[in-house]
Protein backbone atom coordinates (compact mmCIF):
# COMPACT_ATOMS: atom_id res chain seq x y z
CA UNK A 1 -55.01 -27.93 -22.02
CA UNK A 2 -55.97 -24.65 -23.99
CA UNK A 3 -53.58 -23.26 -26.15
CA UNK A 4 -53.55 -20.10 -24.39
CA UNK A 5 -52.52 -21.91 -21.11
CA UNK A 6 -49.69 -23.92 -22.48
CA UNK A 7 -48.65 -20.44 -24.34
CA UNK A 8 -48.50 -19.16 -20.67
CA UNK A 9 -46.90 -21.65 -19.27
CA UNK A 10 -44.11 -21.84 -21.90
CA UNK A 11 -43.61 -17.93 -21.37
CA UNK A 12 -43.84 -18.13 -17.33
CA UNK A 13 -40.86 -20.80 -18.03
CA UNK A 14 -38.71 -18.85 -20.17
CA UNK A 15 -39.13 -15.84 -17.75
CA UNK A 16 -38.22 -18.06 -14.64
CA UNK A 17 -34.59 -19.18 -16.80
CA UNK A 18 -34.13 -15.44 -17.80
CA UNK A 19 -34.52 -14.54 -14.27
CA UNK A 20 -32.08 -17.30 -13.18
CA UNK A 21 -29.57 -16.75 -15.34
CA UNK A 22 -29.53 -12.97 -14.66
CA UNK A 23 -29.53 -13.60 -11.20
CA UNK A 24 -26.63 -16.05 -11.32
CA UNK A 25 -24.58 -14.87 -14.36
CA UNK A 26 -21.58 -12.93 -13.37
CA UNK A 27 -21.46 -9.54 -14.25
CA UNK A 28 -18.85 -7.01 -14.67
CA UNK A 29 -18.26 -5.07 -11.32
CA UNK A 30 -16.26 -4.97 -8.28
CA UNK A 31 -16.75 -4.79 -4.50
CA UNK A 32 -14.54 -2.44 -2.24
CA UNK A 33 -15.31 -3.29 1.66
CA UNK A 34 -13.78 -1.95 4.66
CA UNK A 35 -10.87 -4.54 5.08
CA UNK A 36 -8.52 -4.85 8.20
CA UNK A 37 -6.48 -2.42 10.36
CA UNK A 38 -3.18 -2.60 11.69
CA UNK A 39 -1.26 -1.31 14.43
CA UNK A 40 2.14 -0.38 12.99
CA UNK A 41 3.24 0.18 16.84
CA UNK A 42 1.86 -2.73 17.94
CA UNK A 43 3.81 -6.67 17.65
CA UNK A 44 1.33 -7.49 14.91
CA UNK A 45 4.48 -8.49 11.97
CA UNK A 46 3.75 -12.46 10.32
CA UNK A 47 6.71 -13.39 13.32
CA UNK A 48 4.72 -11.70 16.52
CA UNK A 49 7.04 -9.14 16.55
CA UNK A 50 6.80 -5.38 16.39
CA UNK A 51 6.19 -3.97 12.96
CA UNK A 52 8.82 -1.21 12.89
CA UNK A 53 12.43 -2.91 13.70
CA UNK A 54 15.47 -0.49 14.19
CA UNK A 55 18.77 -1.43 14.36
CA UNK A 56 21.43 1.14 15.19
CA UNK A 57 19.54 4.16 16.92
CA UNK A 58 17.46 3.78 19.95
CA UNK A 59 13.74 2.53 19.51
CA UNK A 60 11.23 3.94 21.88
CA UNK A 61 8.15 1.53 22.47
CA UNK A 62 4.77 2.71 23.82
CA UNK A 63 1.44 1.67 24.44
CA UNK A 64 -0.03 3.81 21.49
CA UNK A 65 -1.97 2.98 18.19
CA UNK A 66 -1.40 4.29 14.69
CA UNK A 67 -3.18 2.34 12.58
CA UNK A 68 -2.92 1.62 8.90
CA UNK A 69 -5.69 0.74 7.15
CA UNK A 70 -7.25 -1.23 4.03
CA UNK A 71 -9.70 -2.11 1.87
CA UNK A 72 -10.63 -5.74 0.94
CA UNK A 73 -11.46 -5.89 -2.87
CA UNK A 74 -12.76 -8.14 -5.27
CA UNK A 75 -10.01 -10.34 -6.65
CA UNK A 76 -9.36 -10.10 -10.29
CA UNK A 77 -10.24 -13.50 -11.42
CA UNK A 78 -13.72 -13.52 -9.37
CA UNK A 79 -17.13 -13.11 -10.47
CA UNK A 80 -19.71 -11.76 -8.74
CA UNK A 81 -23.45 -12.55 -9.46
CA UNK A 82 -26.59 -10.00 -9.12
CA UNK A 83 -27.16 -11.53 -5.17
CA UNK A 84 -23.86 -10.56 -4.49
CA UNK A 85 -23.97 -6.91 -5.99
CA UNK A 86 -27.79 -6.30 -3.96
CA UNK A 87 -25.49 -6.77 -0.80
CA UNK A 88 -23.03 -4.43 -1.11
CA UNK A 89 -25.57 -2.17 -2.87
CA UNK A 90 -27.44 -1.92 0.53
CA UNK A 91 -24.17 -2.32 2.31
CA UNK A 92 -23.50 1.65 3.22
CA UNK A 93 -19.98 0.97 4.08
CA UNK A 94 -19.62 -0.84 0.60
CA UNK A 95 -19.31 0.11 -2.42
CA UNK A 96 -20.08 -1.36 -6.62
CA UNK A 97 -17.51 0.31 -9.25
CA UNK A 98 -17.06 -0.80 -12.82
CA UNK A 99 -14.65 -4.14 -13.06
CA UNK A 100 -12.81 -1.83 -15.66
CA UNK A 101 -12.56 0.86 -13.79
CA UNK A 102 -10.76 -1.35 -10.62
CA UNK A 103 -8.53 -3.54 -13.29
CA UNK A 104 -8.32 -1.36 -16.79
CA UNK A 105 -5.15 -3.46 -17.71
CA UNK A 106 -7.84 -6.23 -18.67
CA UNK A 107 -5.08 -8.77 -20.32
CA UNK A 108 -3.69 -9.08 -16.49
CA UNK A 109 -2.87 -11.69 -13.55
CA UNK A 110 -3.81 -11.74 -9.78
CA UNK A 111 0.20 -12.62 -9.81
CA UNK A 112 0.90 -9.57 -11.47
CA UNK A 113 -1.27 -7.51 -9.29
CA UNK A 114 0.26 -8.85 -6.39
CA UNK A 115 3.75 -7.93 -7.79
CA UNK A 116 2.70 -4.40 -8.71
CA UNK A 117 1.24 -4.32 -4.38
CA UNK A 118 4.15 -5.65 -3.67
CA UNK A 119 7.02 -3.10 -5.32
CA UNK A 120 4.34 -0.23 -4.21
CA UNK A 121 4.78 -1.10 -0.62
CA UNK A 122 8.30 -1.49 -0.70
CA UNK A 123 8.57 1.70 -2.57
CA UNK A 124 6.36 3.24 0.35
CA UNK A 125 8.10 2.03 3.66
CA UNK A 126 11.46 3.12 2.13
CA UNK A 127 10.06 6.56 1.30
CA UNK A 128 8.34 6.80 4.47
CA UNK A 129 11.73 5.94 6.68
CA UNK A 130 13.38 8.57 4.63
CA UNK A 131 10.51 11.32 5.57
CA UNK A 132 10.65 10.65 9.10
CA UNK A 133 14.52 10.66 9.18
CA UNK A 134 14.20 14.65 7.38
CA UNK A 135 11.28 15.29 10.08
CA UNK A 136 13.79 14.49 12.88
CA UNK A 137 16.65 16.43 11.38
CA UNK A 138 18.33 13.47 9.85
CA UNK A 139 19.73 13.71 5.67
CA UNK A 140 19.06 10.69 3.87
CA UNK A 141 20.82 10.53 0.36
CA UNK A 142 19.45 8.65 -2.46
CA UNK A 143 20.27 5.83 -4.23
CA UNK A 144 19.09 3.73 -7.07
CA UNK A 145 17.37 0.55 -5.40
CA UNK A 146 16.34 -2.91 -5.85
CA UNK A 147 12.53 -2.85 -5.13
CA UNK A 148 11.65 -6.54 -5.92
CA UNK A 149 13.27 -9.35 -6.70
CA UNK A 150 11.03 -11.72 -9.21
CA UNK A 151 10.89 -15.28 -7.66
CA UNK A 152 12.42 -18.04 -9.38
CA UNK A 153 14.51 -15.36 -11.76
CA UNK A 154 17.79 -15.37 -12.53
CA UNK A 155 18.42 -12.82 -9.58
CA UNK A 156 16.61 -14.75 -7.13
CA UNK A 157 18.90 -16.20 -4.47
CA UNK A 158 21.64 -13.65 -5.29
CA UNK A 159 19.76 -9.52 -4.72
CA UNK A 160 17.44 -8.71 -2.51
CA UNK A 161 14.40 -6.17 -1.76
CA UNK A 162 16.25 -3.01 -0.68
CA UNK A 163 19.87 -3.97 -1.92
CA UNK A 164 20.79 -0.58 -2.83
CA UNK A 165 22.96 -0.63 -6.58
CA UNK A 166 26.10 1.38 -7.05
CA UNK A 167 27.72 -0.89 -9.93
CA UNK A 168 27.14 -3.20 -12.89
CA UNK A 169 30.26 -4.51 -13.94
CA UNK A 170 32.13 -1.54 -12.45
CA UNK A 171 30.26 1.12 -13.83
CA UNK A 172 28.47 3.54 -11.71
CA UNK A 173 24.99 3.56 -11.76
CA UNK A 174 22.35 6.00 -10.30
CA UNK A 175 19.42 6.09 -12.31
CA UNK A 176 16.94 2.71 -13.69
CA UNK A 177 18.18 3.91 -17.04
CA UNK A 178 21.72 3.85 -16.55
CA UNK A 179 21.82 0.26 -14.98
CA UNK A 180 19.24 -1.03 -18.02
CA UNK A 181 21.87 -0.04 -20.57
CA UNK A 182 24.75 -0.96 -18.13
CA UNK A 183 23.10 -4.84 -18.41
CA UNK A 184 22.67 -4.39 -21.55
CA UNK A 185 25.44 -3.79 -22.49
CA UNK A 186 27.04 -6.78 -21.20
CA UNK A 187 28.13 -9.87 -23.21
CA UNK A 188 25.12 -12.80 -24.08
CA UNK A 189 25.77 -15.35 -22.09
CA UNK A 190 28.53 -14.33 -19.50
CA UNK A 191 27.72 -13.12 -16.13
CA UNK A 192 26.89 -9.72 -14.34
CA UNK A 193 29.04 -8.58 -11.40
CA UNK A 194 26.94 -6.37 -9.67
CA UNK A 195 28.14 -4.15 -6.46
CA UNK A 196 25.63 -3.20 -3.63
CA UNK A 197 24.67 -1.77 -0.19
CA UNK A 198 23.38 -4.29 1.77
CA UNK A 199 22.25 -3.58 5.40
CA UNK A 200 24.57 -0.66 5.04
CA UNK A 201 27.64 -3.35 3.85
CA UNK A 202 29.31 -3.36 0.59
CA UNK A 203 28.83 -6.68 -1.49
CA UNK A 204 29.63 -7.98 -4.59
CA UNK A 205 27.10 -10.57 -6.51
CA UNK A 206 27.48 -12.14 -10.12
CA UNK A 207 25.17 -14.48 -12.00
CA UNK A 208 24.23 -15.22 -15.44
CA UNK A 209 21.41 -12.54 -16.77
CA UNK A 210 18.09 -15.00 -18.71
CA UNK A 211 17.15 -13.44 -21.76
CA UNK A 212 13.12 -11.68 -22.52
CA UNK A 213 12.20 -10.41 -25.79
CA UNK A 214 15.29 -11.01 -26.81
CA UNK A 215 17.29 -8.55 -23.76
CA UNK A 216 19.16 -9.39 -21.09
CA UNK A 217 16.99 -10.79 -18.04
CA UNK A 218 17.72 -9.84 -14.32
CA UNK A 219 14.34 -10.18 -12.83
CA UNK A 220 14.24 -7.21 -10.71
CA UNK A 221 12.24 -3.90 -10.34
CA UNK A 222 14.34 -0.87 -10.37
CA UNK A 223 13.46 2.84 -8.37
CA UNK A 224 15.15 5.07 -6.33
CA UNK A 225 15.50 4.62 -2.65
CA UNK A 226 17.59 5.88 0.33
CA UNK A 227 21.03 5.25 1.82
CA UNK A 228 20.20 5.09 5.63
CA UNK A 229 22.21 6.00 8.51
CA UNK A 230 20.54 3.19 10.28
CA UNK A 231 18.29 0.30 9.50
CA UNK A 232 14.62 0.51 9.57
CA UNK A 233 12.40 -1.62 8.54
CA UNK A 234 8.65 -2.19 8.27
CA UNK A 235 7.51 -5.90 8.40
CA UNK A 236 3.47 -6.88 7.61
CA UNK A 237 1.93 -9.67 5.55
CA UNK A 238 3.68 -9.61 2.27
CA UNK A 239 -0.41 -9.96 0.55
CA UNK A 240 -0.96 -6.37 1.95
CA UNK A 241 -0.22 -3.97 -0.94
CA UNK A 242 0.30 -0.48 -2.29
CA UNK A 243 1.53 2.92 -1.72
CA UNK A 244 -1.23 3.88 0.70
CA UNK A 245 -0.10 3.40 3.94
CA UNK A 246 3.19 5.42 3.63
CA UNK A 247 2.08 8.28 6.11
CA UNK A 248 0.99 5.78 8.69
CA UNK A 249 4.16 3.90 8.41
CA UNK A 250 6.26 7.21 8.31
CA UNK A 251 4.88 8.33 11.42
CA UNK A 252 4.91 5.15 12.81
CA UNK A 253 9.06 5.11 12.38
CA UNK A 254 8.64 9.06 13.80
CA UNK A 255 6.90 7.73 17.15
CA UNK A 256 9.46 5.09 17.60
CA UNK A 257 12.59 6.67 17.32
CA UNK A 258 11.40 9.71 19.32
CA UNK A 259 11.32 9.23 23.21
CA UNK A 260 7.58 9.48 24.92
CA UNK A 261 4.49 8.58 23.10
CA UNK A 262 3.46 10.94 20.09
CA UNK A 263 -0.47 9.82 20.42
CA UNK A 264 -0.54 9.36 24.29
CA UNK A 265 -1.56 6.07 24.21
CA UNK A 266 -4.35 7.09 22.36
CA UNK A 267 -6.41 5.41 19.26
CA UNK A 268 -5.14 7.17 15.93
CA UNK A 269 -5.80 5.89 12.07
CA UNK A 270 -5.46 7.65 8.83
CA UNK A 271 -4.14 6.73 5.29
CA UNK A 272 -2.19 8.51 2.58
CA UNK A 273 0.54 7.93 0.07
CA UNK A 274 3.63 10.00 1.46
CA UNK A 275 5.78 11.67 -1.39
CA UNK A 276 9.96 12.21 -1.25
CA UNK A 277 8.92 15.51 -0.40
CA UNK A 278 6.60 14.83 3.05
CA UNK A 279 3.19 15.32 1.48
CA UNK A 280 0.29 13.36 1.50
CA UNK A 281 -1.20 12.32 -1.80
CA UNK A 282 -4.50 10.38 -2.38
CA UNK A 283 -5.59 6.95 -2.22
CA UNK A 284 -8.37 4.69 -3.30
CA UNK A 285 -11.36 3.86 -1.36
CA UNK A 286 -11.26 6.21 1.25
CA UNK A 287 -15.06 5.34 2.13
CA UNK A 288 -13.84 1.76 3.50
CA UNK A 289 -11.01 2.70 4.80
CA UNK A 290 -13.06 4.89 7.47
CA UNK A 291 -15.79 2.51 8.65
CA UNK A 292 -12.93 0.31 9.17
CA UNK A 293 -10.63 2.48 11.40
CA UNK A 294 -14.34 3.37 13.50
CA UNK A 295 -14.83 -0.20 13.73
CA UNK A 296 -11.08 -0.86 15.15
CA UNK A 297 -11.61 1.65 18.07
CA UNK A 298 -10.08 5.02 16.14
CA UNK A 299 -11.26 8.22 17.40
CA UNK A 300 -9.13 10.20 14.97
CA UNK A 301 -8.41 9.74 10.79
CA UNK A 302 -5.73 11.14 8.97
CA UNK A 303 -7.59 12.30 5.45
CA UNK A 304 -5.42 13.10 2.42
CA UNK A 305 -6.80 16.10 1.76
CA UNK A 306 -7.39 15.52 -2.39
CA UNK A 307 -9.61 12.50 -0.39
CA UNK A 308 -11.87 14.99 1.13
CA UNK A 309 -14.67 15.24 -1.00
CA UNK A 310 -14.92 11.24 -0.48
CA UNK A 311 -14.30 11.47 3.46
CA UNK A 312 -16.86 13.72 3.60
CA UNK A 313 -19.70 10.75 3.04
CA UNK A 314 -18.18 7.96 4.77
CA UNK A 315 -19.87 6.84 7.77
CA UNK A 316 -17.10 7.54 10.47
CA UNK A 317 -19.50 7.86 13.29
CA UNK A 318 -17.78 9.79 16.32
CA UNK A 319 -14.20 9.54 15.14
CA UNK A 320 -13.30 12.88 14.27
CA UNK A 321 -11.56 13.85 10.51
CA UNK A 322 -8.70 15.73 9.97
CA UNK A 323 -7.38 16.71 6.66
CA UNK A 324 -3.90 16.50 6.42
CA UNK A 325 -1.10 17.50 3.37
CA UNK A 326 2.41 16.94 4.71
CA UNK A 327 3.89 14.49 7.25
CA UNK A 328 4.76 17.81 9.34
CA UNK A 329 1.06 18.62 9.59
CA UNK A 330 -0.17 15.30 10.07
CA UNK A 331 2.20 15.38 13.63
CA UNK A 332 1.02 18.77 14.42
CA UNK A 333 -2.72 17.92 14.08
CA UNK A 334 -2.07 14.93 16.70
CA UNK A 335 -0.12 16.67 18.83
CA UNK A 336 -3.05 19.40 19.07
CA UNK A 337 -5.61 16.55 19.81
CA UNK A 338 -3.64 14.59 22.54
CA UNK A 339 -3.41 18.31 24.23
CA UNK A 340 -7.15 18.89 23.27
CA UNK A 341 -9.35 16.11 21.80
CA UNK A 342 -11.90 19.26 21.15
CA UNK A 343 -9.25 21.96 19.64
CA UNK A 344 -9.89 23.20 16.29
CA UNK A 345 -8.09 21.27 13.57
CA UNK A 346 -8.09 21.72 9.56
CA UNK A 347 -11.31 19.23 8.67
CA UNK A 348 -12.49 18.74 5.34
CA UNK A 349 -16.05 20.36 5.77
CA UNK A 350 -17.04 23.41 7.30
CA UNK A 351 -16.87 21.98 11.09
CA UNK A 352 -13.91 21.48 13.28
């Protein structure tokens, strides 16, 4: 064989292996895809029954749908290869961002992330009860509150998600600061009397603190919640995460403890983190989140409206957008399309 062919042959080789290797070599990016919908009117809850449970005030059930919605994402710890990224290149209701720009804290766990979804959502569903309790008319104080409980930690078995704190050791408390340096100040080594609201019922609990960097342990993430007048709650599969489906959930809690149905039975979907003070703030992949709701049946979508510039390239075939900033205007845009499906609403772009 000629020199010349072997040379060729040699080089056809190594290009074949670089080829390979880039095709199959991970690479550093992440996939957002439109992920699933729920009803949170519906009996869709990990027991078969309805999301939104009241106790204490009448619940009003209808045949409506106000749907929540996701996006699936690329887990943390998972690689994807140059095949997979041509997909969801070519994929229009997909979308390729920078693995750094989807997990920046690089030195983290898929356990972690799951607690941070976790303490978001909790966060959100009490927030959102609280909105739709000052929509209806209703004051709802607030209180510092147990947001998560850390399995396996000292407080595990003794507080709970939502226990609302008063006291450490007989101390009032009413800020995450002021119960930090209430624990702290405790003796090593001897137990913690804590005093809470549970289900609207005073309790005491004590157990020994662990110890972390060399400070008192309880295992629990702090924030502020809400002292109800009645008991809500919200109840989906613990791996859905985040702050982003407060609005749904908060008018979600609105339709069921009002009487009559406030989307006639009708299809509606949207997203939106919902703040203390009833507005809407933005959320991540709004571009999934749309293709999703069209695909479940929605022929309306609640947009934050700092997610309008996004909204306004997702594919939401016929479903129409509406842009929405408070809770209040989010009700009075479906309250104007269940009168009118074809009355002028506030839309992102220059149609209505």
């Amino acid at each position: 064989m000629k020199q010349r062919s072997v040379a060729a042959m040699i080089a056809l080789s190594a290009v074949v292996v670089l080829l390979l290797v880039a095709w199959l070599a991970p690479l550093p990016y992440s996939v957002y895809r439109p992920g699933v919908t729920l009803n949170v009117l519906g009996d869709e809850s990990p027991d078969g029954k309805p999301i939104i449970q009241v106790s204490g005030h009448p619940a009003y059930r209808d045949g409506g749908q106000l749907r929540m919605t996701t996006v699936s994402v690329t887990r943390r710890e998972t690689r994807l290869g140059l095949w997979d990224l041509l997909g969801a290149w070519f994929d229009r209701d997909a979308a390729v961002y920078p693995r750094s720009a989807v997990y920046p804290d690089t030195s983290g766990t898929e356990q972690e992330d799951t607690n941070e979804g976790a303490v978001e959502m909790a966060s959100s569903q009490d927030t959102a009860t609280a909105v739709a309790l000052k929509e209806l008319g209703i004051s709802v104080p607030q209180m510092l509150e147990i947001v998560a409980v850390v399995p396996k930690s000292p407080a595990d078995g003794h507080l709970q998600a939502h226990d609302l704190l008063e006291q450490v050791n007989g101390t009032d408390v009413t800020s995450p600061d002021a119960a930090v340096k209430a624990i702290q100040a405790a003796p090593a080594g001897k137990p913690v009397e804590l005093t809470v609201l549970r289900d609207g019922k005073q309790t005491t609990v004590s157990f020994t603190p662990g110890e972390k960097n060399g400070k008192p342990y309880l295992g629990v993430s702090l924030g502020m919640g809400y002292k109800f007048p009645f008991q809500v709650s919200v109840d989906i599969d613990p791996a859905i995460g985040g702050p982003s489906a407060g609005l749904m959930f908060s008018l979600g809690i609105y339709d069921t403890l009002t009487p009559g149905s406030l989307t006639d039975g009708k299809p509606i979907a949207g997203t939106g983190e919902i703040e203390t003070d009833g507005s809407v703030g933005p959320i991540g992949g709004i571009q999934q989140k749309i293709p999703a709701a069209r695909d479940a049946g929605a022929k309306l979508f609640l947009v934050p409206a700092d997610n309008c510039n996004d909204a306004e390239g997702a594919n939401n075939g016929s479903m129409r957008l509406v842009k929405v900033t408070t809770m209040d205007s989010a009700v009075k845009a479906i309250q104007t399309w269940v009168k009118n499906p074809n009355a002028t609403l506030p839309t992102c772009g220059s149609a209505s």
